[in-house]
Protein backbone atom coordinates (compact mmCIF):
# COMPACT_ATOMS: atom_id res chain seq x y z
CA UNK A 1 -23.63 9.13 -8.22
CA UNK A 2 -22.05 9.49 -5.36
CA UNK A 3 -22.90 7.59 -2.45
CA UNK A 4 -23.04 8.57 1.42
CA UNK A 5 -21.45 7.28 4.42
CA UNK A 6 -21.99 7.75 7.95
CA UNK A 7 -19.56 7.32 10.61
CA UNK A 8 -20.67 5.70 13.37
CA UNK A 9 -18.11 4.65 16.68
CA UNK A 10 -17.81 1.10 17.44
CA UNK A 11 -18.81 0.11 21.20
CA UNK A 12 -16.46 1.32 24.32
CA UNK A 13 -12.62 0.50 23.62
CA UNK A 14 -11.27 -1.50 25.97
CA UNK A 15 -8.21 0.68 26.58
CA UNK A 16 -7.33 4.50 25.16
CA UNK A 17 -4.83 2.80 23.43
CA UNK A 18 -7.04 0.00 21.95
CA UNK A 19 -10.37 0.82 20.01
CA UNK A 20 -12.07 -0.14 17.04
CA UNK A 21 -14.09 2.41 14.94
CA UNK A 22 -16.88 0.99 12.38
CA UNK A 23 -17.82 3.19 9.51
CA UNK A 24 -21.20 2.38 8.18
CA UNK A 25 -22.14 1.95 4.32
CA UNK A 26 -25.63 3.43 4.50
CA UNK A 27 -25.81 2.87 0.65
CA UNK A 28 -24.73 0.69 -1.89
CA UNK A 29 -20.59 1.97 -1.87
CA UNK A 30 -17.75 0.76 -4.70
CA UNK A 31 -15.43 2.74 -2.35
CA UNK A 32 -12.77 0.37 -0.06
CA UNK A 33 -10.29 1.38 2.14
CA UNK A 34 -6.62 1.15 0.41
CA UNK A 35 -3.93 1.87 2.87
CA UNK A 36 -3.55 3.18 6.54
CA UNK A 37 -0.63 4.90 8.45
CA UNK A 38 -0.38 5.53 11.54
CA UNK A 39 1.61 9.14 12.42
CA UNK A 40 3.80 9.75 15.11
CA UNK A 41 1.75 11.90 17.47
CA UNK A 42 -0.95 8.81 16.94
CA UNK A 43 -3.60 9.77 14.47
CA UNK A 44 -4.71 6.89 12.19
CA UNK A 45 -5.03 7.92 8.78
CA UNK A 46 -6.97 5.77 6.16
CA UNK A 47 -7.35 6.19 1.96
CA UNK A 48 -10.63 5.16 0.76
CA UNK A 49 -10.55 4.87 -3.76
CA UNK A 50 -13.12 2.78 -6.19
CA UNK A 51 -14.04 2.77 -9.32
CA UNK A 52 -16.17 5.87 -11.13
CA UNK A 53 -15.87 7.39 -7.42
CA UNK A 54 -13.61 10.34 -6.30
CA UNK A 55 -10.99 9.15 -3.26
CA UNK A 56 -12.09 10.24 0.62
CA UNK A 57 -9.34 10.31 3.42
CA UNK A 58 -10.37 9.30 7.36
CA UNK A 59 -8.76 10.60 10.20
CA UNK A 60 -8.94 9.45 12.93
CA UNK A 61 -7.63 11.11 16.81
CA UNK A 62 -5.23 8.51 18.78
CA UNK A 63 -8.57 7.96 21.41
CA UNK A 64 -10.42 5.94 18.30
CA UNK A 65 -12.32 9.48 17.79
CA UNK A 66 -12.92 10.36 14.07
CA UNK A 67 -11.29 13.70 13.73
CA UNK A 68 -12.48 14.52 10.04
CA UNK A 69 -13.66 12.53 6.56
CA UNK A 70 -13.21 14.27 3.19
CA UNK A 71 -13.40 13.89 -0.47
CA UNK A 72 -10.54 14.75 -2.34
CA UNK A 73 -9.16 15.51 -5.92
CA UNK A 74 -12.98 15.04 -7.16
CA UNK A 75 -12.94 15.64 -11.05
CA UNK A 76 -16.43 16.05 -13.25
CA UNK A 77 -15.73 13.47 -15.53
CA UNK A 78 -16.26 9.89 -13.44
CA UNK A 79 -14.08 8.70 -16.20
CA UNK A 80 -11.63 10.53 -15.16
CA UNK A 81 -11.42 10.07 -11.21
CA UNK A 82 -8.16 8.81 -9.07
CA UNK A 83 -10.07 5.78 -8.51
CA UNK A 84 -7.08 3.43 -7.81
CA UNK A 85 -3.77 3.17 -5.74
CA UNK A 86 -4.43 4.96 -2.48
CA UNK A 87 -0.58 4.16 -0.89
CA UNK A 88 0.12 6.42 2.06
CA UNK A 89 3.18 7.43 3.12
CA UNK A 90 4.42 9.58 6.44
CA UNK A 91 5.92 13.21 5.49
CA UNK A 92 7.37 15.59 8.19
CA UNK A 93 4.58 17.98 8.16
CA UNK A 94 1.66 15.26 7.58
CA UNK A 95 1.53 12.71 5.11
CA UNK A 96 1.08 12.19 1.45
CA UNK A 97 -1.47 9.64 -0.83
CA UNK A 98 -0.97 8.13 -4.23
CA UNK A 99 -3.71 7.48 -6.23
CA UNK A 100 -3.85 6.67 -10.30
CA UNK A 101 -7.01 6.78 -12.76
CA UNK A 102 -7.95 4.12 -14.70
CA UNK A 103 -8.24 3.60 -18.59
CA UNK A 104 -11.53 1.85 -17.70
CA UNK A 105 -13.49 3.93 -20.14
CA UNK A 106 -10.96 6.37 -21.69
CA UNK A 107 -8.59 3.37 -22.97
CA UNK A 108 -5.71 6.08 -22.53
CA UNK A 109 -4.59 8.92 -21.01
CA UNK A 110 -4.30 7.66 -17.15
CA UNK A 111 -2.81 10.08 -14.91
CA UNK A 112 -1.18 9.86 -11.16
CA UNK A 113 -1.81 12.45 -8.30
CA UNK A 114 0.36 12.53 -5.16
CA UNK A 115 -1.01 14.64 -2.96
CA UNK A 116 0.24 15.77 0.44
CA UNK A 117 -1.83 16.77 3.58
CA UNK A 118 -1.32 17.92 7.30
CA UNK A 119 -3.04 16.32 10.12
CA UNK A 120 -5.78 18.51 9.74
CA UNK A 121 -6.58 17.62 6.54
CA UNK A 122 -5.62 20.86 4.70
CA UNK A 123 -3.65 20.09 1.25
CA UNK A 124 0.11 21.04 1.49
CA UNK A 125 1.04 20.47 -2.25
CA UNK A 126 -0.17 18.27 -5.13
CA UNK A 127 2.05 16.88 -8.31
CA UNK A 128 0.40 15.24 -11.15
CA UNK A 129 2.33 13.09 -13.19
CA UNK A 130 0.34 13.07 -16.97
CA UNK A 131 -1.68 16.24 -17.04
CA UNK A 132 0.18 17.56 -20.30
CA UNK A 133 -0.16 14.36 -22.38
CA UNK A 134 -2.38 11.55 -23.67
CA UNK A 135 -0.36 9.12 -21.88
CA UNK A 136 -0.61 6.20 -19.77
CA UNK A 137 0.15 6.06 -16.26
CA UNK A 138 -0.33 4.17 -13.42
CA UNK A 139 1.42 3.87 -9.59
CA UNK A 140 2.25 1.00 -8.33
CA UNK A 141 3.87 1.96 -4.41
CA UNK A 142 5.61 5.11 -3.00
CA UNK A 143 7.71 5.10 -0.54
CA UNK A 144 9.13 8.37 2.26
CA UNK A 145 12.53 8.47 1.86
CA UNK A 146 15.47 9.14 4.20
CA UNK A 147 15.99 13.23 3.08
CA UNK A 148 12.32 13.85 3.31
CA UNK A 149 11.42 13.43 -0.02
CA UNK A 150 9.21 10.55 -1.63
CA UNK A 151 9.78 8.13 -4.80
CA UNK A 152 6.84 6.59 -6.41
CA UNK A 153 6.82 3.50 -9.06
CA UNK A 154 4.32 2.73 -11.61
CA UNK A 155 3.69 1.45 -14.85
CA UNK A 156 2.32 2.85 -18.35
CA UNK A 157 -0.60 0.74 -18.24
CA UNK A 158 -2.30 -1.88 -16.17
CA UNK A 159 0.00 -4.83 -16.38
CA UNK A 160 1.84 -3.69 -19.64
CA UNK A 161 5.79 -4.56 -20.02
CA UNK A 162 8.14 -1.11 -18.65
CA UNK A 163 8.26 1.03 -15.49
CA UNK A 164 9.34 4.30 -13.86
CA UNK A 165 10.21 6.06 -10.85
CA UNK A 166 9.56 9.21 -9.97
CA UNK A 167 11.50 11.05 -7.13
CA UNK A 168 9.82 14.27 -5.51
CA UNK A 169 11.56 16.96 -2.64
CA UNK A 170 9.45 17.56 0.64
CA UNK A 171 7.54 20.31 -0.96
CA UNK A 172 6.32 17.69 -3.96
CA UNK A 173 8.88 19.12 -6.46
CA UNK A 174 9.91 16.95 -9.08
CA UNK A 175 13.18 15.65 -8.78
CA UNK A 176 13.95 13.55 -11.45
CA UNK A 177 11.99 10.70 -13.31
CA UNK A 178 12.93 7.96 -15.53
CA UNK A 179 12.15 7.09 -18.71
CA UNK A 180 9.46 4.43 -19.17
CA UNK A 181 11.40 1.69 -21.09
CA UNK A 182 14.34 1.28 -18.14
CA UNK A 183 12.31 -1.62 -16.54
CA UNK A 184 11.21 -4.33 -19.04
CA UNK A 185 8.78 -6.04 -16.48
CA UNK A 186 6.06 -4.31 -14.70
CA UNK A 187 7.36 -2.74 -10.99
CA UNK A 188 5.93 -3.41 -7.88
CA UNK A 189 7.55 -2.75 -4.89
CA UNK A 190 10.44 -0.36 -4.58
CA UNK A 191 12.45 0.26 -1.19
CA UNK A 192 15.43 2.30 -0.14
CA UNK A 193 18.56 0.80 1.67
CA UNK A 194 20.52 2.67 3.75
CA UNK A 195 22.93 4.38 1.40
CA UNK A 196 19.85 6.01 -0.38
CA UNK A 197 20.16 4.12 -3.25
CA UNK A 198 16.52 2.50 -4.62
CA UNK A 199 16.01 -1.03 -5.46
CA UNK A 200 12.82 -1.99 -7.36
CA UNK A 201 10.89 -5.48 -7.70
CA UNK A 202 9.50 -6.38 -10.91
CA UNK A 203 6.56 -8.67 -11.33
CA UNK A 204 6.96 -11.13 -13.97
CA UNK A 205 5.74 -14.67 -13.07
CA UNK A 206 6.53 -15.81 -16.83
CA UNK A 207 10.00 -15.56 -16.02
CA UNK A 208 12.07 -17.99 -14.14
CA UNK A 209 14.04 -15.89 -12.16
CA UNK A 210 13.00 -12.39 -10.35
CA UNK A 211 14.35 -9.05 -11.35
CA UNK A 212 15.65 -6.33 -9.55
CA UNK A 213 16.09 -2.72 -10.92
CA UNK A 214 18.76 -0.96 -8.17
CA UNK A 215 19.01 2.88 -8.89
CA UNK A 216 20.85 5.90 -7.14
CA UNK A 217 19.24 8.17 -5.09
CA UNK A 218 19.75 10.87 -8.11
CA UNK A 219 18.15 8.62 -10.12
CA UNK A 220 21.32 7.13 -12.08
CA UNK A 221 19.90 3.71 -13.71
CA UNK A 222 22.20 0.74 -12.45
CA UNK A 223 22.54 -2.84 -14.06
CA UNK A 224 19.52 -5.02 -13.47
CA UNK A 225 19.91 -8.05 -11.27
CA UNK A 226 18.37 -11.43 -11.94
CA UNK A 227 17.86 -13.51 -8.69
CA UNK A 228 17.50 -17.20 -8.85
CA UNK A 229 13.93 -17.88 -6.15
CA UNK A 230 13.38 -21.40 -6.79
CA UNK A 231 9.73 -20.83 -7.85
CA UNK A 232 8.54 -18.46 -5.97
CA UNK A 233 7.29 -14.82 -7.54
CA UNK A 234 7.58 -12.19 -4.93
CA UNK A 235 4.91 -9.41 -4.50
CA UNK A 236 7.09 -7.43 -2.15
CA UNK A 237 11.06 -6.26 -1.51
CA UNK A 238 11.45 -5.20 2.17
CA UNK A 239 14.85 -4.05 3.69
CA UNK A 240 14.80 -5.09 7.36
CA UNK A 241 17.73 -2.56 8.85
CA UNK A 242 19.90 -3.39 5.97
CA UNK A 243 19.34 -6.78 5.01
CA UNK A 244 17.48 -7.12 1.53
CA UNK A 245 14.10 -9.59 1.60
CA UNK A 246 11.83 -10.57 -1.29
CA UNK A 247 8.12 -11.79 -0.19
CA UNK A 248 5.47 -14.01 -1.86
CA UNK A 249 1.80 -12.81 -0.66
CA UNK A 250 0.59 -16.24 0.76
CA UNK A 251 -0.29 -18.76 -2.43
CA UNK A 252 -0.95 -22.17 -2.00
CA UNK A 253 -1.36 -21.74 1.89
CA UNK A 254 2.37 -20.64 2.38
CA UNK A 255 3.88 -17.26 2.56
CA UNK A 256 7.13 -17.82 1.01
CA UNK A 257 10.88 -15.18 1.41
CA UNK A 258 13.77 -15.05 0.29
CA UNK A 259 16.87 -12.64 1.87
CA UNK A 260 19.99 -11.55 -0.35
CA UNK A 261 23.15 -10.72 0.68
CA UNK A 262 24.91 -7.64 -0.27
CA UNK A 263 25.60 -8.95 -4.42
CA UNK A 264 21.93 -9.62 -4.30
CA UNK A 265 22.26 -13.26 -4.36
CA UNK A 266 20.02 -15.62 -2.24
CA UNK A 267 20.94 -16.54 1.34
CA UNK A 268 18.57 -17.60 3.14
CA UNK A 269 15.02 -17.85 2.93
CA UNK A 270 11.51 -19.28 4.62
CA UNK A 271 8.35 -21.35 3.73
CA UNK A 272 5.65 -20.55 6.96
CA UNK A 273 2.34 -22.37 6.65
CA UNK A 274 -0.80 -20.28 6.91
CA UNK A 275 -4.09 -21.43 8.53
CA UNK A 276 -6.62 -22.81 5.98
CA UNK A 277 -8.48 -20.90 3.60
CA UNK A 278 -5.73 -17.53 4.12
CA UNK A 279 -5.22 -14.85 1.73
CA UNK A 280 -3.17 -12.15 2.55
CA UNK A 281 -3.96 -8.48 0.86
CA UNK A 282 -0.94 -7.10 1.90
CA UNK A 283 2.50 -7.35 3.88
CA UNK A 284 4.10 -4.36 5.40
CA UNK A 285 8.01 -4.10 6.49
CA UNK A 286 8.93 -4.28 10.21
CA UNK A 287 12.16 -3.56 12.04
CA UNK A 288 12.49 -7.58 12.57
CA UNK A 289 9.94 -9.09 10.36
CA UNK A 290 6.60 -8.65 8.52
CA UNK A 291 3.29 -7.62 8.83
CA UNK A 292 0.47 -9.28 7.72
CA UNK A 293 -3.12 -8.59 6.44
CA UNK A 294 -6.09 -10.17 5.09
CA UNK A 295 -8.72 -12.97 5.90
CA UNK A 296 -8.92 -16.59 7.58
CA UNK A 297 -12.48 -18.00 6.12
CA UNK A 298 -14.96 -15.12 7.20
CA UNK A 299 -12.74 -13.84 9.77
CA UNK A 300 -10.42 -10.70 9.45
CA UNK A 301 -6.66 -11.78 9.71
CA UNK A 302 -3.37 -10.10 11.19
CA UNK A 303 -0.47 -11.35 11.80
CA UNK A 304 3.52 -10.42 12.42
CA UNK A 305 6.02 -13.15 11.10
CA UNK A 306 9.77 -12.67 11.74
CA UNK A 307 12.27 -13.53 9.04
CA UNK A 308 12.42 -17.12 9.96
CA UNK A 309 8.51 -17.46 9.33
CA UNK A 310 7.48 -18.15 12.46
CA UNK A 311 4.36 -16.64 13.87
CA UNK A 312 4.59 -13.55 16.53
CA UNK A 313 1.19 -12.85 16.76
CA UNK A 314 -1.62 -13.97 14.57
CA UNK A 315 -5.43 -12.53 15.38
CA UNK A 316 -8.61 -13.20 13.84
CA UNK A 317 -10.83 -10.39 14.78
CA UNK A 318 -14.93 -9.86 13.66
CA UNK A 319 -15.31 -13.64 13.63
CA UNK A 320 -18.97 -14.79 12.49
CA UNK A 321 -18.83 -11.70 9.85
CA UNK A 322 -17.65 -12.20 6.07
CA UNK A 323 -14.42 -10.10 6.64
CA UNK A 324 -11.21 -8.85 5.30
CA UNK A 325 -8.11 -6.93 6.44
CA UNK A 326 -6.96 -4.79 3.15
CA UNK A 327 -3.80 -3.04 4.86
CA UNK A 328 -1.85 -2.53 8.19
CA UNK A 329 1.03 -0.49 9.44
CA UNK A 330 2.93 -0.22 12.91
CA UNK A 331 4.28 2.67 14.70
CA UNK A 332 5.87 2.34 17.77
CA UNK A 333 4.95 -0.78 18.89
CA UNK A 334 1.06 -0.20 17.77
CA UNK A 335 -0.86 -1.77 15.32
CA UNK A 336 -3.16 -0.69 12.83
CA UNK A 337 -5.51 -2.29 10.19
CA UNK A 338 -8.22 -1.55 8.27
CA UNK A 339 -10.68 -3.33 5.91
CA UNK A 340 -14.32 -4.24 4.92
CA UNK A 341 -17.18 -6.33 6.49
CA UNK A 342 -19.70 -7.73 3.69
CA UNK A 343 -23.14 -8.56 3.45
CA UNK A 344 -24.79 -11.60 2.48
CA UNK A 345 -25.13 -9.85 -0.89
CA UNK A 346 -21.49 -9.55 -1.19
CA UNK A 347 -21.55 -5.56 -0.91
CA UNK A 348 -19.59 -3.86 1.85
CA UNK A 349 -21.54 -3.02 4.68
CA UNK A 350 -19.02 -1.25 6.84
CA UNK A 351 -15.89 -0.63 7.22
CA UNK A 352 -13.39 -1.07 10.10
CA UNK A 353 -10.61 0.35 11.58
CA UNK A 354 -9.03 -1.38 14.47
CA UNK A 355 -5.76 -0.36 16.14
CA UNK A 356 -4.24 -2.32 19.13
């Protein structure tokens, strides 16, 4: 049963430019936000997804106003909602979301929706990637690409061996996919360098080495590459205005990265400490470094490392409150987060949405 949620404004920002906006769980919620983007004329757009519950989309103005809240792609079977993924992305006429079901109760036949939207809200085009067969499949990240089109990564199954990608135009055409069985290892991250060529990490932490799948922008499977990281698994591949960088999300009280040359061979690479008691949910690409998300103790976390892992600006924000940052973005020099504020019973209480 669906739960609801009331929006409620957080107290007087200290700047137009500054604000954070609390959104109120009235009601027990599995709902938490995913992702959140930040568009160019400076509306902040956030994915909500959980399990057995249909995915909602916030918008809000660039004042800290909440423009509009909807549900979206709600099915009849629970079974069968998007319940997972969420991964926004920036389009030219809006922006588009990524979201997967999950074989929680079917044990098969998984499908992925990407669905694009304006600012207002109002659906531009939806692709779903399944809807003719029993199959499995999952997402795993989408990217916007450089000729206004968007490539998306996923998996047959949660955690199961083989990969695709999945290229659409800007009016969610398909393009071209790949066949599942190109990637051996399960695909994670995927960015584009600046020939329009694809490269795309592969989890596989029972390996010793990490593996890269490059492909061409037309979707022409290249050689993998194995790259030697001395221990470390990377979650994420960044390219920081052409130079290649493979990140580990924070274990062991260290975020760890690697940078390759142009063969794709290690050439340099960081170890930064983190304050006690870290995790980070997720790190985002700069122009000159990463962003940072996630929770210090009970205290929200952000934070902006360059690629020598030293600390440009590290916040702890809702301090006293069992917190934690799920995603950020940047946009012109502004910042953007969002995440969850728990009760004593564990449960989300609110959510937050802080931009600075």
């Amino acid at each position: 049963m669906r739960k609801t949620i009331a929006l409620v404004l957080a107290a007087t920002a200290v700047a137009l430019s500054s604000w954070p906006v609390v959104i109120e769980v009235e009601e027990e919620t599995l709902l938490e936000p995913m992702d959140i983007l930040l568009l160019e004329s400076g509306e902040v757009i956030v994915t909500l997804a959980g399990p057995f519950t249909s995915p909602e989309i916030i918008c809000i103005d660039p004042r800290g106003s909440v423009l509009w809240h909807k549900t979206i792609l709600h099915t009849d079977d629970m079974s069968r909602e998007f319940e997972s993924g969420g991964y926004l992305v920036p389009i030219q006429e809006g922006f588009a979301a990524a979201f997967h079901s999950e074989p929680r109760a079917t044990g098969i036949n998984t499908d992925v929706v990407i669905a694009a939207f304006d600012k207002s809200g109002e659906p531009l085009w939806t692709y779903i990637l399944g809807l003719d067969d029993q199959d499995n499949w999952m997402c795993s990240d989408m990217i916007s690409c450089a000729d206004g089109g968007v490539l998306i990564i996923g998996s047959p199954g949660t955690m199961l061996p083989g990969g695709y990608a999945l290229k659409l135009d800007s009016n969610g055409g398909l393009l071209w996919i790949t066949a599942t069985d190109v990637m051996e290892e399960y695909p994670v991250s995927v960015t584009e360098n600046l020939n329009g060529d694809y490269i795309c990490l592969q989890y596989a932490p029972w390996l010793d080495q990490t593996v890269l799948q490059p492909f061409s922008g037309e979707g022409e499977i290249l050689p993998p590459v194995a790259v030697a990281t001395d221990g470390i698994t990377p979650h994420t591949i960044h390219d920081l205005q052409g130079s290649l960088w493979l990140v580990s999300r924070g274990t062991g009280g260290f975020l760890d990265g690697v940078g390759l040359d142009e063969e794709l061979a290690v050439n340099r690479a960081f170890s930064a400490g983190l304050p006690g008691n870290t995790i980070i949910r997720q790190v985002s690409s700069l122009s000159e470094g990463f962003l940072l998300s996630g929770a210090q103790g009970d205290s929200a976390y952000v934070a902006i490392m360059d690629t020598g892992g030293n600390p440009l600006l590290e916040d702890y924000l809702y301090q006293g409150e069992s917190c934690l940052f799920t995603a950020a973005t940047e946009s012109d020099g502004a910042v953007a987060v969002c995440g969850i504020v728990f009760g004593q019973d564990g449960m989300p209480v609110s959510f937050i949405v802080h931009k600075y």
